[in-house]
C-alpha atoms as a PDB file:
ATOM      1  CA  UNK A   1       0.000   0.000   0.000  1.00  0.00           C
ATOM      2  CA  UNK A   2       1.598   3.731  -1.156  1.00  0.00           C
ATOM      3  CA  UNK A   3      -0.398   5.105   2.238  1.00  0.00           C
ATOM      4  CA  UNK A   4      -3.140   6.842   0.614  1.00  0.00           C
ATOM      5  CA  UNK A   5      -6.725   6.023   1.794  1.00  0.00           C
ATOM      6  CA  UNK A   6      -9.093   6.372  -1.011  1.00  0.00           C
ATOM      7  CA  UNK A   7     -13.227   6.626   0.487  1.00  0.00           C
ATOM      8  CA  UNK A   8     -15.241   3.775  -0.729  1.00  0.00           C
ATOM      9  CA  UNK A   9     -18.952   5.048  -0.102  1.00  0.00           C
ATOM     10  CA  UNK A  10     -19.953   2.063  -1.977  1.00  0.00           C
ATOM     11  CA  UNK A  11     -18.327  -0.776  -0.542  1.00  0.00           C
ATOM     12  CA  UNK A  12     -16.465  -1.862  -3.516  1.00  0.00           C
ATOM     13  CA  UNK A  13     -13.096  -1.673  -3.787  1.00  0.00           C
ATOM     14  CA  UNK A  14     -11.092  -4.549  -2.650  1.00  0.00           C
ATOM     15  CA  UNK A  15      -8.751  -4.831   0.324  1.00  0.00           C
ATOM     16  CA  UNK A  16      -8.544  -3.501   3.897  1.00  0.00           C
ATOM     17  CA  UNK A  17     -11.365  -1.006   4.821  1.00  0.00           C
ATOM     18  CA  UNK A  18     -13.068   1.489   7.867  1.00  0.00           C
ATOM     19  CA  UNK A  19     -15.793   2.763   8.746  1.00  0.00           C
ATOM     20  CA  UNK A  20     -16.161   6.622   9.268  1.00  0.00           C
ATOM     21  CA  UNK A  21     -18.119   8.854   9.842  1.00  0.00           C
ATOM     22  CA  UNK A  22     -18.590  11.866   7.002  1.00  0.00           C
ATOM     23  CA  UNK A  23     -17.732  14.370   9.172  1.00  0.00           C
ATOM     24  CA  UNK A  24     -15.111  17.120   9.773  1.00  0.00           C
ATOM     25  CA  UNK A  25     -15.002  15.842  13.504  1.00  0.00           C
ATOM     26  CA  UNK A  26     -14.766  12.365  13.207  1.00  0.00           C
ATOM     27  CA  UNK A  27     -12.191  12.704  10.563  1.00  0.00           C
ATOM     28  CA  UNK A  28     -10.013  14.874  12.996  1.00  0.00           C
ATOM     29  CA  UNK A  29     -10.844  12.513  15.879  1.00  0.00           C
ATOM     30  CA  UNK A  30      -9.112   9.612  13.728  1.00  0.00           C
ATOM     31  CA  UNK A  31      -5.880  11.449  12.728  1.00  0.00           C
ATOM     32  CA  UNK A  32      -4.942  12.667  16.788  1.00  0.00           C
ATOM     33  CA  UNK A  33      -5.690   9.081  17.591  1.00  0.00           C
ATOM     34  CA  UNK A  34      -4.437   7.231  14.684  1.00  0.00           C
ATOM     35  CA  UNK A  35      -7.114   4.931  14.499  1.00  0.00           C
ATOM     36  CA  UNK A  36      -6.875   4.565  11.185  1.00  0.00           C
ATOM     37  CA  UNK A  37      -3.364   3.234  10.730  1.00  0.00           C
ATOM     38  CA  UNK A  38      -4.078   0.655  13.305  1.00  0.00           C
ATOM     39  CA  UNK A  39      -7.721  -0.186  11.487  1.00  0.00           C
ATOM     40  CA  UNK A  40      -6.135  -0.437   7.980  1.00  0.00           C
ATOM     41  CA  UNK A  41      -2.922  -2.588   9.639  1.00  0.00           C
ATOM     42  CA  UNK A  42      -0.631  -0.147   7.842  1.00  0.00           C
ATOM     43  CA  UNK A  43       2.821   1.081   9.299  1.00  0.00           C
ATOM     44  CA  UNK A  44       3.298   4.490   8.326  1.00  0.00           C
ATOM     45  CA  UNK A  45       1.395   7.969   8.296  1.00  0.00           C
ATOM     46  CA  UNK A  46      -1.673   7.835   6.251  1.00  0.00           C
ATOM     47  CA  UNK A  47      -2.496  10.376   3.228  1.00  0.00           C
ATOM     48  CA  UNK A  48      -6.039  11.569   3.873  1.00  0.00           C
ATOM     49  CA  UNK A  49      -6.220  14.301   1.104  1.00  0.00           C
ATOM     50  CA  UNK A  50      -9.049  12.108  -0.868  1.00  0.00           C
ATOM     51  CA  UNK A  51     -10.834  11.590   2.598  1.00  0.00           C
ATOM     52  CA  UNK A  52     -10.430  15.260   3.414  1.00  0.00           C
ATOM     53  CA  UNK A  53     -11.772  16.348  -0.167  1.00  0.00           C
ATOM     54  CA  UNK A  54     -15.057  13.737  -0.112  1.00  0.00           C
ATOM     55  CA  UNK A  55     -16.003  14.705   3.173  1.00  0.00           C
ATOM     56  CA  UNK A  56     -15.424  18.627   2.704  1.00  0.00           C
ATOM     57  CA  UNK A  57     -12.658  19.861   4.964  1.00  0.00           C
ATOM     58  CA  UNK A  58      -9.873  19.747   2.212  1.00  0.00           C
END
């Protein structure tokens, strides 16, 4: 994995996936905590520009 999390509102793409919530908060909530490198199993920082962009804070 290159470390970029791509949002899957469908539930299609294959591979490792989370759930979370479309919101600003939630999305800051998981980068402080780094819930979603431990969620996705992945060992190095995450880029959440495509994240950031669907859900409106980019």
């Amino acid at each position: 994995m290159d470390g970029k999390v791509l949002p899957d509102p469908r539930r299609r793409l294959p591979g490792r996936g989370a759930h979370l919530h479309p919101t600003t908060q939630c999305l800051e909530r998981v980068e402080r905590s780094q819930a979603l490198v431990r969620a996705l199993r992945v060992a190095g920082p995450l880029d959440l520009t495509a994240l950031r962009e669907m859900i409106g804070s980019g």
